[in-house]
Protein backbone atom coordinates (compact mmCIF):
# COMPACT_ATOMS: atom_id res chain seq x y z
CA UNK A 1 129.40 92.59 145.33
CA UNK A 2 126.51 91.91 146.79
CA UNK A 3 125.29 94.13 149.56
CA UNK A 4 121.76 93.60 151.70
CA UNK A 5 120.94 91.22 149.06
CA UNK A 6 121.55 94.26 146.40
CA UNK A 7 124.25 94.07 144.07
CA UNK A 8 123.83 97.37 142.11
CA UNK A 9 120.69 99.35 143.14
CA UNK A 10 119.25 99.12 139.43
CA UNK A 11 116.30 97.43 137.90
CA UNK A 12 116.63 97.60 134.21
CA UNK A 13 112.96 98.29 132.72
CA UNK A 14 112.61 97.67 128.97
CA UNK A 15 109.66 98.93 127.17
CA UNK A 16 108.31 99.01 123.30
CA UNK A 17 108.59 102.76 123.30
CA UNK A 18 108.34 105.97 125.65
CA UNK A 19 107.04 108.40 122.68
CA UNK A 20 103.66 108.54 123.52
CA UNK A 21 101.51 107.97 127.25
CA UNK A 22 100.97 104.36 126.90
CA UNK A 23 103.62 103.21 129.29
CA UNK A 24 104.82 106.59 130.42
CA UNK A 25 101.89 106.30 133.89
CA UNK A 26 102.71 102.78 134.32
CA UNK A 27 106.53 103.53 134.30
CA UNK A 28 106.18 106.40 136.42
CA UNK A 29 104.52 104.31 139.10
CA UNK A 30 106.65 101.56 139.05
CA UNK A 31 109.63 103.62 139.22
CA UNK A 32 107.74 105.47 142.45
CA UNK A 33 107.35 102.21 144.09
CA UNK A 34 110.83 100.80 143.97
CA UNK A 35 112.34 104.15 144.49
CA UNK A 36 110.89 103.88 148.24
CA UNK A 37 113.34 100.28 148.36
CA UNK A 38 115.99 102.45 147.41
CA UNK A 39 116.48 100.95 143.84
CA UNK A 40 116.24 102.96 140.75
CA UNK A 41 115.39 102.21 137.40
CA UNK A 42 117.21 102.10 133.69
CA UNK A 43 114.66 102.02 130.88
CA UNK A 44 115.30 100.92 127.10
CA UNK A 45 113.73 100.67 124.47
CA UNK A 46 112.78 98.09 121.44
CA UNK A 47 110.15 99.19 118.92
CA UNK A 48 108.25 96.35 119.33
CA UNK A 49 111.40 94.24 118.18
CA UNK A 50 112.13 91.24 120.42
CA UNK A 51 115.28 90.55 118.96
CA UNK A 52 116.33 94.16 119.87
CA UNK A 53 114.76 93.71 123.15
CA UNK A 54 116.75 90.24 124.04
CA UNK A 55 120.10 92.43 123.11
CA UNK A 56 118.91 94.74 125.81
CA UNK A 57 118.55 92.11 128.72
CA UNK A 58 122.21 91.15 127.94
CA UNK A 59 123.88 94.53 128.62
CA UNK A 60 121.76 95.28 131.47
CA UNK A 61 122.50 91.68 132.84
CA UNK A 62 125.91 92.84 132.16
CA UNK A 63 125.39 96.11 134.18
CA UNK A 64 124.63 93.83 136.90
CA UNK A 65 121.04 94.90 137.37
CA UNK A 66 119.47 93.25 140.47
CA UNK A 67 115.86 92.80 138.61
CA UNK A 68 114.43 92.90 135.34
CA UNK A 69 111.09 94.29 134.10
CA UNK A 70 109.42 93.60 130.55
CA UNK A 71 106.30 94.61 128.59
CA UNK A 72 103.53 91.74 128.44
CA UNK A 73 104.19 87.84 128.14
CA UNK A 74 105.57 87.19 124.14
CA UNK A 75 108.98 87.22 124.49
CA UNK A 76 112.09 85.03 122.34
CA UNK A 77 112.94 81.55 124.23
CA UNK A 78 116.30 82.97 124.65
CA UNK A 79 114.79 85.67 126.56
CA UNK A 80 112.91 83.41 129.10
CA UNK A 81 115.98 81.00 129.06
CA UNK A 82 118.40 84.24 130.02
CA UNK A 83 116.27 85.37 132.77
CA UNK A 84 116.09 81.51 134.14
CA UNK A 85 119.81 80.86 133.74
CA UNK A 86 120.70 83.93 135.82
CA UNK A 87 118.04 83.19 138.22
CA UNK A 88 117.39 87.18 138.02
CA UNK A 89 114.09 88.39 139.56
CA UNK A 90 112.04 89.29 136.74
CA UNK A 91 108.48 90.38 136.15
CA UNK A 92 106.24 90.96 133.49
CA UNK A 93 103.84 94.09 133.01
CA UNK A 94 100.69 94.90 131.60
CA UNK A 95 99.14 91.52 130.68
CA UNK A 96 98.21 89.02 132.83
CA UNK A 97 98.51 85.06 132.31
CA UNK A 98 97.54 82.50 134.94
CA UNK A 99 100.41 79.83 133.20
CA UNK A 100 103.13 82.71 132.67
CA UNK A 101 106.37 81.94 132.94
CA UNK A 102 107.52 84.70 135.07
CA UNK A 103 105.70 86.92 137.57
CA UNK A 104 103.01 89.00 136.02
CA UNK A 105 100.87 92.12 137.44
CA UNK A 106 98.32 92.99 134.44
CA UNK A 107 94.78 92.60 132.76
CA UNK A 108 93.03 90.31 130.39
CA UNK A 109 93.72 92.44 127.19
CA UNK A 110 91.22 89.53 125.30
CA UNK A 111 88.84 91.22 127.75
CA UNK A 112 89.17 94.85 127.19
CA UNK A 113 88.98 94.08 123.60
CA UNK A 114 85.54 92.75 123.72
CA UNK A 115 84.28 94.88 126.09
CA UNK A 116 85.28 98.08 123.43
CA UNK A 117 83.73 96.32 120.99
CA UNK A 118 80.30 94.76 122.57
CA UNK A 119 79.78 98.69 123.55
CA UNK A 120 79.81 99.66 120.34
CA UNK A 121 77.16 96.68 119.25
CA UNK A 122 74.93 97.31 121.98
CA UNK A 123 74.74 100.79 121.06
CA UNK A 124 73.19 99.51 117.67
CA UNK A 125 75.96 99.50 115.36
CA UNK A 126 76.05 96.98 112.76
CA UNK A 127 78.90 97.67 110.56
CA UNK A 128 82.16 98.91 112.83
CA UNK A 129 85.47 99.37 111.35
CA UNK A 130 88.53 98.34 113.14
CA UNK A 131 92.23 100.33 113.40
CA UNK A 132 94.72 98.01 115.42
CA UNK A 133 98.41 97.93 115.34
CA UNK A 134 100.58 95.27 113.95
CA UNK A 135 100.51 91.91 116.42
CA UNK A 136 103.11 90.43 115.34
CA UNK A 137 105.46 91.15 118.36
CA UNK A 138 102.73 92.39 120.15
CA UNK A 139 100.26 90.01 122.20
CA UNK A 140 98.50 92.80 124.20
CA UNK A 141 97.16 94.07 120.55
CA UNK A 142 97.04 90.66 119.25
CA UNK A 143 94.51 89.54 122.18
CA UNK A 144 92.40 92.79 122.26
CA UNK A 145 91.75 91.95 118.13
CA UNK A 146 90.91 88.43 119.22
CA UNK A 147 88.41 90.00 121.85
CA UNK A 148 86.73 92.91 119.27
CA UNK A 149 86.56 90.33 116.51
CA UNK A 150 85.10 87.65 119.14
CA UNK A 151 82.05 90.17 119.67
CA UNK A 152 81.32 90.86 116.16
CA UNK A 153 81.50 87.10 115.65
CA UNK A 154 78.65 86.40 118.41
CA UNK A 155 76.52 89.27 117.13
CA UNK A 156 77.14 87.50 113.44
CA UNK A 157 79.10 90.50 111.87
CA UNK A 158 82.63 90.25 109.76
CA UNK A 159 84.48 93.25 110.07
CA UNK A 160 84.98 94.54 106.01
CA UNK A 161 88.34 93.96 104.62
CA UNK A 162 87.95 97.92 103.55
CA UNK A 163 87.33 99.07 107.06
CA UNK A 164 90.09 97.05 108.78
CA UNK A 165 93.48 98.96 108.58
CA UNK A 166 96.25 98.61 111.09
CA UNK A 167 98.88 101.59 112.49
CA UNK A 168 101.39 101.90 114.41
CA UNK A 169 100.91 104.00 117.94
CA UNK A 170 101.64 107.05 116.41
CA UNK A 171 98.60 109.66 116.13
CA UNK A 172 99.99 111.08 112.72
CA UNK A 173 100.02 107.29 111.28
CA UNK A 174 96.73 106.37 112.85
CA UNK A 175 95.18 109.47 111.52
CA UNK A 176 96.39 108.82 108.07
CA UNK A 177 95.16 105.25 108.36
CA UNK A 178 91.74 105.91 109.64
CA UNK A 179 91.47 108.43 106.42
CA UNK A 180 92.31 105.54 104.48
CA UNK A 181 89.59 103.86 105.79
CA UNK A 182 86.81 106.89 105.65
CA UNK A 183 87.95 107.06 101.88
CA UNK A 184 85.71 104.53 100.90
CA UNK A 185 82.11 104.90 99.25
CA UNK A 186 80.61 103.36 102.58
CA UNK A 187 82.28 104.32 105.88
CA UNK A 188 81.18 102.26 109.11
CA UNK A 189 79.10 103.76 111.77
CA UNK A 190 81.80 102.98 114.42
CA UNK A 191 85.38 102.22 114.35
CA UNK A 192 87.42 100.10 117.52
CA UNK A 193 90.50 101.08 117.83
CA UNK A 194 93.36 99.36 119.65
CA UNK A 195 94.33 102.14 121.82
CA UNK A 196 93.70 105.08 122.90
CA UNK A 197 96.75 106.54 120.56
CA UNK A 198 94.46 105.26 117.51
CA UNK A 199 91.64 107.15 118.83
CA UNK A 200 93.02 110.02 119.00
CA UNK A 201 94.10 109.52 115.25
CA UNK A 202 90.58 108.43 114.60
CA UNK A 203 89.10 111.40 115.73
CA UNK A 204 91.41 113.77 114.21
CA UNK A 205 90.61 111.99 110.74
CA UNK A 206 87.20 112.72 111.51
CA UNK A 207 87.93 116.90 112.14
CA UNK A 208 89.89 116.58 108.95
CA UNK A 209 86.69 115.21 106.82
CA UNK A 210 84.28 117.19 108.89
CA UNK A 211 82.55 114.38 110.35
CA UNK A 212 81.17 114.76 113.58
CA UNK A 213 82.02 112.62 116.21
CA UNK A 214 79.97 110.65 117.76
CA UNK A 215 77.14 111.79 115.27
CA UNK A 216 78.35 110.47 111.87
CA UNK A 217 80.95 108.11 113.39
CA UNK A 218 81.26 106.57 116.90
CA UNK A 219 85.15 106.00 118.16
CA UNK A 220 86.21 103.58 120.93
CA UNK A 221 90.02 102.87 122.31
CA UNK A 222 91.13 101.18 124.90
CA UNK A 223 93.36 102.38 128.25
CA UNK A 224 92.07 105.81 129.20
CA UNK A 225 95.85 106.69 129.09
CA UNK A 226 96.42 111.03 130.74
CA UNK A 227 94.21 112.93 128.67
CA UNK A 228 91.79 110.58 126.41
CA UNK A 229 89.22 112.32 129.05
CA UNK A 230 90.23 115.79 127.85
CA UNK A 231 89.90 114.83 124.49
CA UNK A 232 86.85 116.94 122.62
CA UNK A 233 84.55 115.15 122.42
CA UNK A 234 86.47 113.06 125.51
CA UNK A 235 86.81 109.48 124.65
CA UNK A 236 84.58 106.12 125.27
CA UNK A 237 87.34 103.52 126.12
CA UNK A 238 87.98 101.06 128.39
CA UNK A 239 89.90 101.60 131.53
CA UNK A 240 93.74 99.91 132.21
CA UNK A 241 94.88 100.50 135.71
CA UNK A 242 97.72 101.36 134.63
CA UNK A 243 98.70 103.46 137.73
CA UNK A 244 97.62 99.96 140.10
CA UNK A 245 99.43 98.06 137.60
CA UNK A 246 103.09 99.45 137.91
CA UNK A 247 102.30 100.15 141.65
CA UNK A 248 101.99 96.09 142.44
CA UNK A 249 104.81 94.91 139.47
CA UNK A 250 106.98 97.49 141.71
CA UNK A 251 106.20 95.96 145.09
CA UNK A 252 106.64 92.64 143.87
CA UNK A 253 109.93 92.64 142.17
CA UNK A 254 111.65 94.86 144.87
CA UNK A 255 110.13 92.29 147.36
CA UNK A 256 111.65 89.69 145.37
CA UNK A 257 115.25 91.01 145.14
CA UNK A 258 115.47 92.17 148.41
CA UNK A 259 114.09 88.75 150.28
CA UNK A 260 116.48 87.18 147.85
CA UNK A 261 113.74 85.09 145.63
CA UNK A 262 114.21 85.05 142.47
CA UNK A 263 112.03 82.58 141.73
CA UNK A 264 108.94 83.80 143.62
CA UNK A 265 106.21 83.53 141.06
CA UNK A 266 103.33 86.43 141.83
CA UNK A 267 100.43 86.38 138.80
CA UNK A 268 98.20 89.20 139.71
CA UNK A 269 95.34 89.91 137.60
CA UNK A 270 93.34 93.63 137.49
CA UNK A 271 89.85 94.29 136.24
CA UNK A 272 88.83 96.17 133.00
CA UNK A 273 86.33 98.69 132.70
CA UNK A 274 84.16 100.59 130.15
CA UNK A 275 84.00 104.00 130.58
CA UNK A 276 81.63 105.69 128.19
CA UNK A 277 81.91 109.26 127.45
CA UNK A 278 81.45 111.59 124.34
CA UNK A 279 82.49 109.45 121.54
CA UNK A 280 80.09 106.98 121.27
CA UNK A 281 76.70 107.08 120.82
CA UNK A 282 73.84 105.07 119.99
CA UNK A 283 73.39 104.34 116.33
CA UNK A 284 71.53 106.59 114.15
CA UNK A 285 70.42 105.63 110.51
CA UNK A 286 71.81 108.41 107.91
């Protein structure tokens, strides 16, 4: 029953994963947001599976959620096609798309992936080694590649087949993948990686082999998620509001559910930014 254009309270959430900080600040703020509308929030989980993640949207429809919140823009048809047959406010976090089919509050992940990676370059380095996660049900990764391989392309550089591995956003799995790569004869002078959580797993490669970081091997990630600043050395990456992020996806969708539009399209885009700290440095021949 519906009740000051609320019918349960609830806003179903449903995320990749919640093991590691990557959506844990932009959760958190979301949640504070929409708590002061007096809704709260259910989260699930997917692993990055959109099958699972269409499953999900059917039992919280069936909960009788008033709004729905998902992780970036690649999502089944049947997902977009449920949200548009209910007519249930939904919005999308994290990536921003100015032809998106629902309302979206995010960055230009293309962007951030350049920007990591054009650092790196104009620091000097000519052969940079690249850890990414799988992109096949993934477009924030998949568009961050497309920006780091977009930079070497302009400064006429193919990233080697033996320094491009890909991991999961696990720090144990990134770590064993960036050893993989530094196993080789030749190791790069600089490795992108698509996330902070890669970093991290970068850099603890790089204690394991007793390289010195940024000395014998420069490391950049992308977010600046809670603690990539209290790393040691702290990490070069590039900035995703993620607070600002979940703040205005928040504001919108409880706007939107409790002015009873469903259909309100917001696309809200936030800035990227390079924030260089101990992990890079300029290039230095051996």
């Amino acid at each position: 029953k519906s009740v000051g254009g609320k019918r349960s309270g609830t806003i179903g959430v449903i995320v990749p994963t919640v093991t590691n900080a990557i959506f844990a600040e932009v959760i958190q703020a979301f949640s504070d947001v929409v708590k002061q509308s007096g809704f709260s929030i259910l989260i699930a989980t997917h692993d990055y599976d959109l099958n699972q993640e269409l499953d999900i949207l059917r039992k919280f429809l069936e909960l009788q959620v008033d709004g729905i919140a998902l992780i970036g823009l690649q999502h089944l048809k049947a997902t977009y096609k449920t949200i548009e047959q209910r007519a249930i406010p939904a919005i999308s976090i994290w990536n921003y798309d100015p032809a998106s089919e629902i309302s979206c509050v995010g960055t230009d992940n293309y962007e951030a992936g350049y920007l990591a990676t054009k650092h790196l370059i104009d620091l000097g380095h000519k052969e940079i080694g690249i850890a990414f996660p799988p992109t096949d049900d993934n477009d924030r990764a998949r568009k961050r590649l497309q920006g780091a391989r977009t930079a070497l392309s302009e400064a006429g550089m193919e990233p080697a087949d033996q320094w491009t591995v890909q991991s999961v956003y696990e720090i144990t799995k990134a770590k064993n993948a960036c050893l993989e790569l530094l196993s080789n004869d030749k190791i790069p002078s600089a490795i992108v990686c698509g996330n902070d959580i890669i970093a991290q797993g970068a850099s603890f490669a790089c204690q394991r082999l007793g390289l010195s970081v940024p000395n014998d091997l420069s490391i950049v990630g992308v977010g600046d998620f809670t603690g990539s600043a209290d790393m040691e050395p702290p990490l070069s990456t590039v900035r995703i509001p993620a607070r600002r992020i979940g703040q205005q996806a928040g504001h919108h969708l409880a706007i939107t559910i409790l002015e009873n539009k469903p259909t309100e399209i917001l696309r809200s885009q936030l800035g990227v930014e390079m924030i260089v700290r101990g992990t890079t440095a300029p290039y230095r021949p051996c």
